[in-house]
Protein backbone atom coordinates (compact mmCIF):
# COMPACT_ATOMS: atom_id res chain seq x y z
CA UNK A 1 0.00 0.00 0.00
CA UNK A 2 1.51 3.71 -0.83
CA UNK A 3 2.43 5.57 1.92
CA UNK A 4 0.09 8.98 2.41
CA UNK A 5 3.35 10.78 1.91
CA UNK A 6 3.09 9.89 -1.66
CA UNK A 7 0.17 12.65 -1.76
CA UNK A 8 1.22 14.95 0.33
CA UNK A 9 2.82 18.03 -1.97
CA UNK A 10 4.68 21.16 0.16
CA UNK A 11 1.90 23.12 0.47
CA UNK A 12 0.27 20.19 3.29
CA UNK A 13 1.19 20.74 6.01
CA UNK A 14 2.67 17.17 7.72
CA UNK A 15 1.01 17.38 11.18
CA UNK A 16 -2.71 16.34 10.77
CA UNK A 17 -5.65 17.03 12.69
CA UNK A 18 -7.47 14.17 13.37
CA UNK A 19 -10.56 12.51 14.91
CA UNK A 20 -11.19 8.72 15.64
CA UNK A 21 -14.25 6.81 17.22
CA UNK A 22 -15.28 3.20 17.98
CA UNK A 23 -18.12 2.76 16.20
CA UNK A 24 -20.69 0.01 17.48
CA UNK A 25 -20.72 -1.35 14.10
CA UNK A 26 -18.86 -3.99 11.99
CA UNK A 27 -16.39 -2.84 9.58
CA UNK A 28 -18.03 -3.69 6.71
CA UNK A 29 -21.69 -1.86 7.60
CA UNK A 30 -19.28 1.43 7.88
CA UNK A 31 -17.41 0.94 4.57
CA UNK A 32 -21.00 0.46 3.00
CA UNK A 33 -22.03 4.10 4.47
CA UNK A 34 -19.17 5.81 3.76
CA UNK A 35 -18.68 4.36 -0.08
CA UNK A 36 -22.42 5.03 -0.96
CA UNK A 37 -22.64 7.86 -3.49
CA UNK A 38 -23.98 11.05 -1.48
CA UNK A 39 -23.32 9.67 1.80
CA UNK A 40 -22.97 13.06 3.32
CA UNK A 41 -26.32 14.17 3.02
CA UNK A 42 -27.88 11.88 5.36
CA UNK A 43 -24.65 11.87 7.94
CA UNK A 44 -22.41 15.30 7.82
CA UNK A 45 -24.45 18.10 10.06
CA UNK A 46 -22.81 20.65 8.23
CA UNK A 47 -23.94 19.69 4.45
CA UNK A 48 -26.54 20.64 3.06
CA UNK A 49 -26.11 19.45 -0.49
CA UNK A 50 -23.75 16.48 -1.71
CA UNK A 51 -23.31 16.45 -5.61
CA UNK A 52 -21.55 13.46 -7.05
CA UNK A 53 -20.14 13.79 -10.68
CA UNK A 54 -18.11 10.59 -10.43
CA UNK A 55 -18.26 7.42 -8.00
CA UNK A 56 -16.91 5.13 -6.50
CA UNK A 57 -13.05 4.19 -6.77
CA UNK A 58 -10.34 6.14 -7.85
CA UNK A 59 -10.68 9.28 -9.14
CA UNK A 60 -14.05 9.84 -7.62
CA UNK A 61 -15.52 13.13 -7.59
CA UNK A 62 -18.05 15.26 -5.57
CA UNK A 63 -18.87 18.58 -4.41
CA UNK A 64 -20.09 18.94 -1.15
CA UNK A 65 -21.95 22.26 -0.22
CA UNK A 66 -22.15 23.60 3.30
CA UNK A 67 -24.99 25.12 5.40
CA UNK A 68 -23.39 28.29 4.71
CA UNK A 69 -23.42 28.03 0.94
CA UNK A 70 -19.49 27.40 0.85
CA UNK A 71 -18.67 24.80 -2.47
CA UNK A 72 -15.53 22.17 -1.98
CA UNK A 73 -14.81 20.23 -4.13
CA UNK A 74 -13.13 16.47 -3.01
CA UNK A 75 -11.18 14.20 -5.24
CA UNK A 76 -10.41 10.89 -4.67
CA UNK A 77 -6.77 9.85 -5.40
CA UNK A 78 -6.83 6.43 -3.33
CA UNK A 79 -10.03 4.23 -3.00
CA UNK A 80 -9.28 1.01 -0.95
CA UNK A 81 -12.26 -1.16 -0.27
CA UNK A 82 -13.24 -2.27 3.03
CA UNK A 83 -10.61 0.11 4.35
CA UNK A 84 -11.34 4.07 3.70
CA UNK A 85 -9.72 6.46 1.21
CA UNK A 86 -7.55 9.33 0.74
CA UNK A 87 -8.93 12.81 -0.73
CA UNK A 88 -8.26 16.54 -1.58
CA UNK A 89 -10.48 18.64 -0.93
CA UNK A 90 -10.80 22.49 -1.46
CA UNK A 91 -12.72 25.01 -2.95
CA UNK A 92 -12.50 25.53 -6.87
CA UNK A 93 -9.69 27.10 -7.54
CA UNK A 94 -8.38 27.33 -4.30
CA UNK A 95 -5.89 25.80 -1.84
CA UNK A 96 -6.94 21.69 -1.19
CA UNK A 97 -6.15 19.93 2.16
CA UNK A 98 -5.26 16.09 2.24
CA UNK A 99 -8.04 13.96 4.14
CA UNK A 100 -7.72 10.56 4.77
CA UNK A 101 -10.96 8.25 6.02
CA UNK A 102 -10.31 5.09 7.70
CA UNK A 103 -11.85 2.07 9.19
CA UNK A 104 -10.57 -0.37 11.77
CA UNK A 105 -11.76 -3.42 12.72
CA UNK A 106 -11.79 -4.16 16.28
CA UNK A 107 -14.44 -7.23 16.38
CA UNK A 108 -16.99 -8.56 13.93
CA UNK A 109 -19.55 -5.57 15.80
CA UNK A 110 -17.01 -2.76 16.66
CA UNK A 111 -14.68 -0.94 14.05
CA UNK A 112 -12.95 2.41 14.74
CA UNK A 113 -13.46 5.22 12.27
CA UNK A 114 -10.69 8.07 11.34
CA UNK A 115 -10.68 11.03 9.28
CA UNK A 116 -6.86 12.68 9.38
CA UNK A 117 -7.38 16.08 7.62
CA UNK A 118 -3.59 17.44 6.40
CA UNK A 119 -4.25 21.27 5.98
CA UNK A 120 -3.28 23.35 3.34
CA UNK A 121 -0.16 25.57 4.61
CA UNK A 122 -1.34 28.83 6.42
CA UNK A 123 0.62 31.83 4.87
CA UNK A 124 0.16 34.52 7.84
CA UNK A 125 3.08 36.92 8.64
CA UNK A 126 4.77 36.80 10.66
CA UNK A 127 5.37 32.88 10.80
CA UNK A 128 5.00 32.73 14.78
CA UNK A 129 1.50 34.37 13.92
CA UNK A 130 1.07 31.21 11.83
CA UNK A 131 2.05 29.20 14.11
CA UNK A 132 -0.36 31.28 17.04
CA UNK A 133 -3.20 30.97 15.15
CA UNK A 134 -3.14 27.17 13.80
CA UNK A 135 -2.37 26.06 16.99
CA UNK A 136 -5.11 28.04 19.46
CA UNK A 137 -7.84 28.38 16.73
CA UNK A 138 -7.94 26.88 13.68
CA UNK A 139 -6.84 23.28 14.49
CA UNK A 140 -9.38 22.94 17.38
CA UNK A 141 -12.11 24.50 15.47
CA UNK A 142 -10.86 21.40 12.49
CA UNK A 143 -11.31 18.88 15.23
CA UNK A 144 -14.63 19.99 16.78
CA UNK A 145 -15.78 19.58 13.00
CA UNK A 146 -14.33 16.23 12.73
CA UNK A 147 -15.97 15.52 15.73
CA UNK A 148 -19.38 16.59 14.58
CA UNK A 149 -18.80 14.57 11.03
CA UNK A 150 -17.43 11.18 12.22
CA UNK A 151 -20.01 11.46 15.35
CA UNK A 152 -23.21 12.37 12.49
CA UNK A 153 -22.11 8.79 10.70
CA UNK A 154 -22.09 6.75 13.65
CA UNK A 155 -25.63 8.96 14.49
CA UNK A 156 -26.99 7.46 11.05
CA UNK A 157 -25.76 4.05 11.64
CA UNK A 158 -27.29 3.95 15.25
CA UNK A 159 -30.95 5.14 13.74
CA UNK A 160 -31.25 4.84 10.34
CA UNK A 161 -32.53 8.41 10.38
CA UNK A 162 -30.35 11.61 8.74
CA UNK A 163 -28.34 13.55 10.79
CA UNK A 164 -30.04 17.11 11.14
CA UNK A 165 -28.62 20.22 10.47
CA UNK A 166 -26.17 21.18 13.37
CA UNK A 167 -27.22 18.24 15.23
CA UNK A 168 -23.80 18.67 17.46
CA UNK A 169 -23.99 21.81 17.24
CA UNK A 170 -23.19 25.21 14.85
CA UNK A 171 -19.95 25.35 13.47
CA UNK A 172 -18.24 28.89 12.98
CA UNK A 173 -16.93 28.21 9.55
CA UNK A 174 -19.41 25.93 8.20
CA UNK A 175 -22.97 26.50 9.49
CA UNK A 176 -25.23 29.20 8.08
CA UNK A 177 -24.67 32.54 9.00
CA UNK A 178 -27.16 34.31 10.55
């Protein structure tokens, strides 16, 4: 299997922010969520449209669209059954992060799911403002939104019902603005 590195281009940085969960669910029920077509519709709080051009496998394609109207676009450059895949992801035109989903199996009912999200480089000056702000704001605001994503698909696996909007709460940066 290629090493994430492989993806990762200079303007990632290589420290990710990441969020993991045991999920009471078996490996494969979670891999057949998360490599349906559109699957963030009924399990991200924060979408609120999920447009698929091209799916599933490599070189899958999709635009998700947030409660605030923000467009990014992902891109699939690794799809590995039964295990997750890796992503960019970034809004047209702009600067993508690298995002890699994973499952692990613990037992035949329990699997852990990961999203690692490498962000695109900040470019604040001076560099210990950078550093200032990615540490105290931006990558716990990244990890409260992982939180609310990987916690909305184990929601939907629990129920069976969509996530709703916000359901773990608003989000500065991707909830609608009032």
């Amino acid at each position: 299997m290629t090493n994430i590195s492989t993806f990762l281009t200079i303007n990632q940085s290589k420290w990710p922010v990441q969020f993991s969960k045991d999920i009471y669910a078996s490996s494969e029920t979670v891999w057949n969520l998360i490599s349906q077509p559109g699957n963030l519709e009924t399990c991200h709080p924060f979408c609120k449209q999920n447009i698929v051009d091209k799916w599933p496998g490599d070189n899958s394609r999709d635009t998700i669209e947030y409660l605030n109207g923000w467009k990014f676009e992902r891109k699939i450059v690794r799809w590995i059954d039964s295990v997750g895949y890796d992503l960019f992801i970034g809004r047209k035109g702009g600067k993508d992060s690298f995002v890699s989903w994973r499952i692990d199996p613990i037992n035949d009912q329990k699997c852990s799911l990961s999203i690692n999200v490498y962000m695109y480089k900040q470019q604040f000056t001076p560099i210990g403002f950078s550093w200032i702000v990615t540490l105290l704001y931006i990558r716990p605001l990244l990890r409260k939104y992982l939180f609310s994503v990987v916690n909305g698909f184990e929601y939907y696996l629990q129920t069976g019902k969509p996530v709703s909007k916000n359901h773990f709460g608003a989000h500065p940066w991707f909830s609608a603005k009032n």
